[in-house]
PDB file of N, CA and C in Angstrom:
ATOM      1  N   UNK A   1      68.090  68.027 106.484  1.00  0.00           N
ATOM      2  CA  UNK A   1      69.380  68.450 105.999  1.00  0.00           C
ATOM      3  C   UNK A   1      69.596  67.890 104.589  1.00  0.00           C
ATOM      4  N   UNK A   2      69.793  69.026 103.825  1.00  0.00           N
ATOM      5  CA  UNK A   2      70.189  68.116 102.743  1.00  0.00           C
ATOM      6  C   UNK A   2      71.623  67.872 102.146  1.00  0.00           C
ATOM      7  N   UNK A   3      72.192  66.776 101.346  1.00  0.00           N
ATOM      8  CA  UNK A   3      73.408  66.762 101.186  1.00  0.00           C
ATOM      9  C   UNK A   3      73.377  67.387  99.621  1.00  0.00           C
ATOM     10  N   UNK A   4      74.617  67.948  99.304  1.00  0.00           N
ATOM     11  CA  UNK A   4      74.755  68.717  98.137  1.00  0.00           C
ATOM     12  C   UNK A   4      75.250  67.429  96.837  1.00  0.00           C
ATOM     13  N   UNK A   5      74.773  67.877  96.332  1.00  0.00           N
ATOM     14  CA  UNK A   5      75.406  66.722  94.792  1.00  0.00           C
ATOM     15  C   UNK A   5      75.651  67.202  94.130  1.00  0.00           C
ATOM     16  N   UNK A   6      76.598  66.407  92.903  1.00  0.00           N
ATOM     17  CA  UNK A   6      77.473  66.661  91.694  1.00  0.00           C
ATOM     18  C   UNK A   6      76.371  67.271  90.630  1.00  0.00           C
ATOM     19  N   UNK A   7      76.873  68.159  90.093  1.00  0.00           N
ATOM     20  CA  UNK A   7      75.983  68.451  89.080  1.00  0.00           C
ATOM     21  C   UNK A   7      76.282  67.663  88.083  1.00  0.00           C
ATOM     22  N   UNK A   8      75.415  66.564  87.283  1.00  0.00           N
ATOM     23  CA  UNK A   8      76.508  66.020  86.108  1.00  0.00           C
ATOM     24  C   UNK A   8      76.078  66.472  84.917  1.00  0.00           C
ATOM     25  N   UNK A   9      75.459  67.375  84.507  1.00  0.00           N
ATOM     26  CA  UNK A   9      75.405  67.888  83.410  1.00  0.00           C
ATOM     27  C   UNK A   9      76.425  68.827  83.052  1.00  0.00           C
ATOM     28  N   UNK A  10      76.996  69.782  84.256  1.00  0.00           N
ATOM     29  CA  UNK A  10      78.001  70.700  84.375  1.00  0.00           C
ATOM     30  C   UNK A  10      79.559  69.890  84.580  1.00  0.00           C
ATOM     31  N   UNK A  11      79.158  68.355  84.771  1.00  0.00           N
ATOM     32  CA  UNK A  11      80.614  67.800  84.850  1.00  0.00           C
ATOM     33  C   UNK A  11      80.959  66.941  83.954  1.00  0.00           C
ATOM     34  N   UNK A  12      79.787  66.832  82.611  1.00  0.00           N
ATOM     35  CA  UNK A  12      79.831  66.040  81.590  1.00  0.00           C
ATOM     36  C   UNK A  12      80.541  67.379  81.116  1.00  0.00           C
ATOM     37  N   UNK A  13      80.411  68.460  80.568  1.00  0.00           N
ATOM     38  CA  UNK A  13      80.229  69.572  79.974  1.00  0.00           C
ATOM     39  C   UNK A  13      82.042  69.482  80.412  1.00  0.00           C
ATOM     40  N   UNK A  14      82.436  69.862  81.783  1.00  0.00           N
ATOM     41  CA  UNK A  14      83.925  70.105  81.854  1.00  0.00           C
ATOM     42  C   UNK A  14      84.258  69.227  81.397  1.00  0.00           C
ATOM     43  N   UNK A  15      84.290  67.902  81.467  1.00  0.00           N
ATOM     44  CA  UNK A  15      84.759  66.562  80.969  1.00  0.00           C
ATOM     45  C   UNK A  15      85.424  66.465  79.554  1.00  0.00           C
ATOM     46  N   UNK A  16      84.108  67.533  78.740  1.00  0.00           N
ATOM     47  CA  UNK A  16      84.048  67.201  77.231  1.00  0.00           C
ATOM     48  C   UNK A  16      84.783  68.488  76.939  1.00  0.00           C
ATOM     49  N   UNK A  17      85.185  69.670  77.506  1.00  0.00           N
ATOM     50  CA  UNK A  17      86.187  70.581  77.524  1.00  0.00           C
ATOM     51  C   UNK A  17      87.613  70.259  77.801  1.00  0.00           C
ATOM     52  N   UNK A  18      87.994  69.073  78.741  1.00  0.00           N
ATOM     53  CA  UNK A  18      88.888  68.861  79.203  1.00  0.00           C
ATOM     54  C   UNK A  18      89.243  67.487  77.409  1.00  0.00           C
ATOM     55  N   UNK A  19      88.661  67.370  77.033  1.00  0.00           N
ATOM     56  CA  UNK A  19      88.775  66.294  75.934  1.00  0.00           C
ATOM     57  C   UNK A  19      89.170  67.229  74.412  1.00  0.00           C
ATOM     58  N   UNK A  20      88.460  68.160  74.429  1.00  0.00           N
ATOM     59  CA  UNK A  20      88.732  68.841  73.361  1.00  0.00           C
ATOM     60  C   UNK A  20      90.711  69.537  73.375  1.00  0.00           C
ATOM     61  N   UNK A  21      90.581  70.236  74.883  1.00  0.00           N
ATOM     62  CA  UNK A  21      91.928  70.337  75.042  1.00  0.00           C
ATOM     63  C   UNK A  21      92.951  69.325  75.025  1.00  0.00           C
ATOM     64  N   UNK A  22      92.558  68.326  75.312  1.00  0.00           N
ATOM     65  CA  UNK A  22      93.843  67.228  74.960  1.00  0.00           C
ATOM     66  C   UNK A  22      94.094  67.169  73.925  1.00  0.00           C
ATOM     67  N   UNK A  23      92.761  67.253  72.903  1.00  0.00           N
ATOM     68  CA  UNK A  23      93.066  67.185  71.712  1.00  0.00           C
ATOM     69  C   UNK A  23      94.299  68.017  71.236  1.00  0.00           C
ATOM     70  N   UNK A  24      93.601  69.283  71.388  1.00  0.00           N
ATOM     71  CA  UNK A  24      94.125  71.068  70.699  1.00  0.00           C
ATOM     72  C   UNK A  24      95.733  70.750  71.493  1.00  0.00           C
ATOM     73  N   UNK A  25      96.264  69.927  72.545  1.00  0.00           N
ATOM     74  CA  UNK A  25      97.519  69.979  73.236  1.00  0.00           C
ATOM     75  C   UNK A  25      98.090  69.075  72.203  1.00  0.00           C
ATOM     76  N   UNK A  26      97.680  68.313  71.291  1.00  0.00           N
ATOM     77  CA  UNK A  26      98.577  67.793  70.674  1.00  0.00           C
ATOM     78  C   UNK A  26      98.243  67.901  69.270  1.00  0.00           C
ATOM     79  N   UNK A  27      97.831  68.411  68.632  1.00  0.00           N
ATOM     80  CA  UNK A  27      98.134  68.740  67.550  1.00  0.00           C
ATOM     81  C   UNK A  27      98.235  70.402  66.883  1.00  0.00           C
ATOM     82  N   UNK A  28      97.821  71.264  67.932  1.00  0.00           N
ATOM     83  CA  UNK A  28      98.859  72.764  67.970  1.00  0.00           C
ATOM     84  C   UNK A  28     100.374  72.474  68.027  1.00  0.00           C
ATOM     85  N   UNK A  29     101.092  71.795  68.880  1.00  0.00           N
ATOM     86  CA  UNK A  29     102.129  71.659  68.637  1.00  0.00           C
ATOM     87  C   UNK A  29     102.712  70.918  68.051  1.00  0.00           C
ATOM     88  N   UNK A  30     102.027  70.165  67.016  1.00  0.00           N
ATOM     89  CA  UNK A  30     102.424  69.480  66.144  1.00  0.00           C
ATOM     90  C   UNK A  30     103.057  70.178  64.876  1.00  0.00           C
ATOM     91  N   UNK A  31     101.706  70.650  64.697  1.00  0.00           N
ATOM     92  CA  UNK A  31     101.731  72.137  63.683  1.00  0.00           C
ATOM     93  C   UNK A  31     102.343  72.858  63.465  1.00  0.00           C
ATOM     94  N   UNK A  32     102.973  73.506  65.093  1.00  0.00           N
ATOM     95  CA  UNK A  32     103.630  74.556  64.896  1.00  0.00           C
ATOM     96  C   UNK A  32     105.365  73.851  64.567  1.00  0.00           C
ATOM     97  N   UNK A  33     105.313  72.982  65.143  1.00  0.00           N
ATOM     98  CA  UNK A  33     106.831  72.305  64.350  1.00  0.00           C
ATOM     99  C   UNK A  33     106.402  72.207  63.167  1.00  0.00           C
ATOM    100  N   UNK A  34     105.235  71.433  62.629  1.00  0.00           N
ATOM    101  CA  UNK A  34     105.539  71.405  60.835  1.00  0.00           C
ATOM    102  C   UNK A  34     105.923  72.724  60.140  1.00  0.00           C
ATOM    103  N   UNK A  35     105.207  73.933  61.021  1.00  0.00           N
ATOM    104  CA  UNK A  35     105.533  75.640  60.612  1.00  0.00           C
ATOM    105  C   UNK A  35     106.841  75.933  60.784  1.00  0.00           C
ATOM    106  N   UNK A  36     107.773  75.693  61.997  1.00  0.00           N
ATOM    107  CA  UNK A  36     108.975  75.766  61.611  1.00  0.00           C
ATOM    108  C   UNK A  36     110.008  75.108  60.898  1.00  0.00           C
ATOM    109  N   UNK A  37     109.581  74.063  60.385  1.00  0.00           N
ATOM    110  CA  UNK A  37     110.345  72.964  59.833  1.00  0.00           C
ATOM    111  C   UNK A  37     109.985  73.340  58.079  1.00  0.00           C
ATOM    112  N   UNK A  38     109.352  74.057  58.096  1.00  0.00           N
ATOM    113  CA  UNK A  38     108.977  74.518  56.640  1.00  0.00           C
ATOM    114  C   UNK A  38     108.975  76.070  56.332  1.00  0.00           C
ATOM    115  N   UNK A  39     110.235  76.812  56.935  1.00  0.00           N
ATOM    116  CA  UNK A  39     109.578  78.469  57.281  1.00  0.00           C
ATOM    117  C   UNK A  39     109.749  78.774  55.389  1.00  0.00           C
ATOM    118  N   UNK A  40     110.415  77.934  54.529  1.00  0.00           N
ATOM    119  CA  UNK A  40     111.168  78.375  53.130  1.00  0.00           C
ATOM    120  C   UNK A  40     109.400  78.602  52.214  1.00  0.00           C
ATOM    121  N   UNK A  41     108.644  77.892  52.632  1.00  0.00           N
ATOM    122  CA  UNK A  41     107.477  77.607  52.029  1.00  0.00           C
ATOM    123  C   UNK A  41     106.551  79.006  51.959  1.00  0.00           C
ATOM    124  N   UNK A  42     105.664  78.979  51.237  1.00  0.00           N
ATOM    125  CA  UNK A  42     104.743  80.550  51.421  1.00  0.00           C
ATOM    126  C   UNK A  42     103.787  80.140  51.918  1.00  0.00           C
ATOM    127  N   UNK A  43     103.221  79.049  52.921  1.00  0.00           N
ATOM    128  CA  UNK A  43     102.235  79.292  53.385  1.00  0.00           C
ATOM    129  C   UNK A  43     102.702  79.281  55.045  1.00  0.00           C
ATOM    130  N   UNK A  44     103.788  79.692  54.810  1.00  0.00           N
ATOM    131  CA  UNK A  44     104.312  79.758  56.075  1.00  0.00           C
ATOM    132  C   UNK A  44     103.827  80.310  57.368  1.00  0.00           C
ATOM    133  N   UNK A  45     103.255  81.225  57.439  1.00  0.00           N
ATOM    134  CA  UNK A  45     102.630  82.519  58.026  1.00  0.00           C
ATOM    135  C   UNK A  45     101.430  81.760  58.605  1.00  0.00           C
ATOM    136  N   UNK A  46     100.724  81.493  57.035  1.00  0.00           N
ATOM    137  CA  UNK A  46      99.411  80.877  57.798  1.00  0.00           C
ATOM    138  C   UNK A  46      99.654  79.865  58.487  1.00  0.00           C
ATOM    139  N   UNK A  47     100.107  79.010  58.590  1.00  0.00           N
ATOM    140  CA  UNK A  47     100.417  77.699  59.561  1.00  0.00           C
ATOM    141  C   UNK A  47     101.055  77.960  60.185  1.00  0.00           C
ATOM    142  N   UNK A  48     101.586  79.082  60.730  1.00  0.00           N
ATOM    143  CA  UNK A  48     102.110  79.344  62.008  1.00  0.00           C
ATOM    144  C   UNK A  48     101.213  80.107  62.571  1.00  0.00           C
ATOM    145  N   UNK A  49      99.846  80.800  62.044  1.00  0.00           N
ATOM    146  CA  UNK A  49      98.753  81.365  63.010  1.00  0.00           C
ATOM    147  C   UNK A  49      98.014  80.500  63.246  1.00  0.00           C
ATOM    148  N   UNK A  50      97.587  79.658  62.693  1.00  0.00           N
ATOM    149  CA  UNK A  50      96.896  78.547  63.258  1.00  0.00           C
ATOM    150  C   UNK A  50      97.210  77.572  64.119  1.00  0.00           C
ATOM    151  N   UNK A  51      98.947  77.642  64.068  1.00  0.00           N
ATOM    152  CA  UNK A  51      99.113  76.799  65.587  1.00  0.00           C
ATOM    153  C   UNK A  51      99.402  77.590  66.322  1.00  0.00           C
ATOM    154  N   UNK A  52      99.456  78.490  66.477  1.00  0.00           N
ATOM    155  CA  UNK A  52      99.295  79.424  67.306  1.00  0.00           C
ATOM    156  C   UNK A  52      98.112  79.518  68.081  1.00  0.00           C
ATOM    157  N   UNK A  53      96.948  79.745  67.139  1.00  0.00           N
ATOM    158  CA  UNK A  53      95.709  79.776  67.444  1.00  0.00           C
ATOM    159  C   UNK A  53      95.455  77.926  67.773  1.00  0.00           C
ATOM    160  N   UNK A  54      95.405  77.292  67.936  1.00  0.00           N
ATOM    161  CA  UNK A  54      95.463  75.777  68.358  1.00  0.00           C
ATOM    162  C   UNK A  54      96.016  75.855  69.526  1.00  0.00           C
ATOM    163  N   UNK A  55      97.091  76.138  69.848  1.00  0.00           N
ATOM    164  CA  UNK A  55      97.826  76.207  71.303  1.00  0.00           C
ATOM    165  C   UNK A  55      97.013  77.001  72.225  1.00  0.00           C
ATOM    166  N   UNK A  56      96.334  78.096  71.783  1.00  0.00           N
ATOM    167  CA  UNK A  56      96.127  79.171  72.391  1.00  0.00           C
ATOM    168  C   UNK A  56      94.344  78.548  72.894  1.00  0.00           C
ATOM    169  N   UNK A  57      93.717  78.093  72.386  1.00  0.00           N
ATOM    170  CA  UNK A  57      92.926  77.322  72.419  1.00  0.00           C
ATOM    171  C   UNK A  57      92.673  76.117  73.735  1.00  0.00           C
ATOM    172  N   UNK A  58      94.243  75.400  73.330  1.00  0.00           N
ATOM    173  CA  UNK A  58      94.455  74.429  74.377  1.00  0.00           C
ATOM    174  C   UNK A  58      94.437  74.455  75.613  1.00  0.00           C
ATOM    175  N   UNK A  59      94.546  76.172  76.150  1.00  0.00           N
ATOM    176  CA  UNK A  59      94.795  76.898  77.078  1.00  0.00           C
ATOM    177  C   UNK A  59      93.793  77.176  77.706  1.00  0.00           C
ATOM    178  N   UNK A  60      92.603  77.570  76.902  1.00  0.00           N
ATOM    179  CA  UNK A  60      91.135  78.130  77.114  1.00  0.00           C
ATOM    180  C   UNK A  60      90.524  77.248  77.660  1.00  0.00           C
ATOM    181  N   UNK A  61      90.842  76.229  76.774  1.00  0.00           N
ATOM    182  CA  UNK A  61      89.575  75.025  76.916  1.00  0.00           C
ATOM    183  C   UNK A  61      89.735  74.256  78.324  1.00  0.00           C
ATOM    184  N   UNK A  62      91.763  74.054  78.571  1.00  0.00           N
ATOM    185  CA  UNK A  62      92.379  73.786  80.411  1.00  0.00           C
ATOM    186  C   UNK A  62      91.509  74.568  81.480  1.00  0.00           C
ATOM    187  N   UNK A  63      91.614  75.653  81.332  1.00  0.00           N
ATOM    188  CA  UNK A  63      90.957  76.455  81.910  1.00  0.00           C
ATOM    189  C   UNK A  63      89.309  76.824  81.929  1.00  0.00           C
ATOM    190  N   UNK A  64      88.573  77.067  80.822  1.00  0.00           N
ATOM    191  CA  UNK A  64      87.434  76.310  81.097  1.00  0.00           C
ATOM    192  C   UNK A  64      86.883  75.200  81.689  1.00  0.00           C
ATOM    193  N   UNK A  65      87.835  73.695  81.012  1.00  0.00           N
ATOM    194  CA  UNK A  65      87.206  72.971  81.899  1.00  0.00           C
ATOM    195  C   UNK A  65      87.267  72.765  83.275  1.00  0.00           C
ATOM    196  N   UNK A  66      88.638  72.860  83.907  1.00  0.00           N
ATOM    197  CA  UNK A  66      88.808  72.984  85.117  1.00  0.00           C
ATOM    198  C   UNK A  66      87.483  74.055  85.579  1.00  0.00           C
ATOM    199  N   UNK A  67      87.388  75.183  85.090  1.00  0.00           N
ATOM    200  CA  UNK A  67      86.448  76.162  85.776  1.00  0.00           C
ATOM    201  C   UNK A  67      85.218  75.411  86.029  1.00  0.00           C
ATOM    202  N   UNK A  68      84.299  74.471  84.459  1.00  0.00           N
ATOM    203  CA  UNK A  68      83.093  73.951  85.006  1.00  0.00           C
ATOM    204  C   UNK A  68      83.354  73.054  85.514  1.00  0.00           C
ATOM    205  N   UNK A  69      84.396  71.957  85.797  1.00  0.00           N
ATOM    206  CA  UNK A  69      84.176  71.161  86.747  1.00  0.00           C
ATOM    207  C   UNK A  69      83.936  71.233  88.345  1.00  0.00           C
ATOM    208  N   UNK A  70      84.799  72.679  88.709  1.00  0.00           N
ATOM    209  CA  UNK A  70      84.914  72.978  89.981  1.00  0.00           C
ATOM    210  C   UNK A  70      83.316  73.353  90.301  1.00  0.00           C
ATOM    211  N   UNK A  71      82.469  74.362  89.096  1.00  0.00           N
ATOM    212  CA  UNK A  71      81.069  74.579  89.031  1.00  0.00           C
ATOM    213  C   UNK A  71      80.168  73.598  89.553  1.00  0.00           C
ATOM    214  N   UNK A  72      80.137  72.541  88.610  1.00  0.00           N
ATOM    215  CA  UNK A  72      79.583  71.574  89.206  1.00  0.00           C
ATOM    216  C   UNK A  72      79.617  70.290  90.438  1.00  0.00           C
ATOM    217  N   UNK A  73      80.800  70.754  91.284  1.00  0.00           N
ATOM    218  CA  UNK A  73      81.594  69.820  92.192  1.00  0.00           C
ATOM    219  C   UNK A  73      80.594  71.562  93.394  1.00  0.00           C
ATOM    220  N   UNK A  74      80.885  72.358  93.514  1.00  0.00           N
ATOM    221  CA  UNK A  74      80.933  73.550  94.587  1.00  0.00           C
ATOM    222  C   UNK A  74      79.702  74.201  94.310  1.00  0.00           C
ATOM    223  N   UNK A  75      79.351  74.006  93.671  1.00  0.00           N
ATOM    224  CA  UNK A  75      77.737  75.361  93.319  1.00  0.00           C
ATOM    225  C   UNK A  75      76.803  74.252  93.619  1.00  0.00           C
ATOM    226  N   UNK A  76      75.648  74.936  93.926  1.00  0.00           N
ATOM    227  CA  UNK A  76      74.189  74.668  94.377  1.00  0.00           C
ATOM    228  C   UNK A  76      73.754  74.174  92.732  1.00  0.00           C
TER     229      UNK A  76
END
């Protein structure tokens, strides 16, 4: 019988997804306040797509990592 084990290459991998998103969770919304706190400015636009795109990110990467961790916790 054999017992099943952790994959840890697939749970280093979520680990380091779940790290990047902490990141992208705090400084997308950092951003996007400096974007509203400055809408008078002309680069306004762009720094509000990029925290946009930062937040949106933060989201992916939650969700990725959760996905490979469960990978490597449940799969062969």
């Amino acid at each position: 019988m054999e017992t099943k084990r952790t994959n840890r290459n697939l749970l280093v991998k979520g680990i380091q997804n779940l790290g990047i998103c902490l990141v992208l969770m705090f400084t997308g919304p950092t951003i996007l306040y400096l974007a509203f706190s400055n809408q008078d400015k002309p680069t306004y636009i762009l720094v509000l797509i990029i925290a946009i795109l930062l937040c949106l990110g933060a989201i992916f990467f939650l969700f990725r990592g959760i996905y490979v961790i469960m990978q490597s916790l449940f799969n062969d």
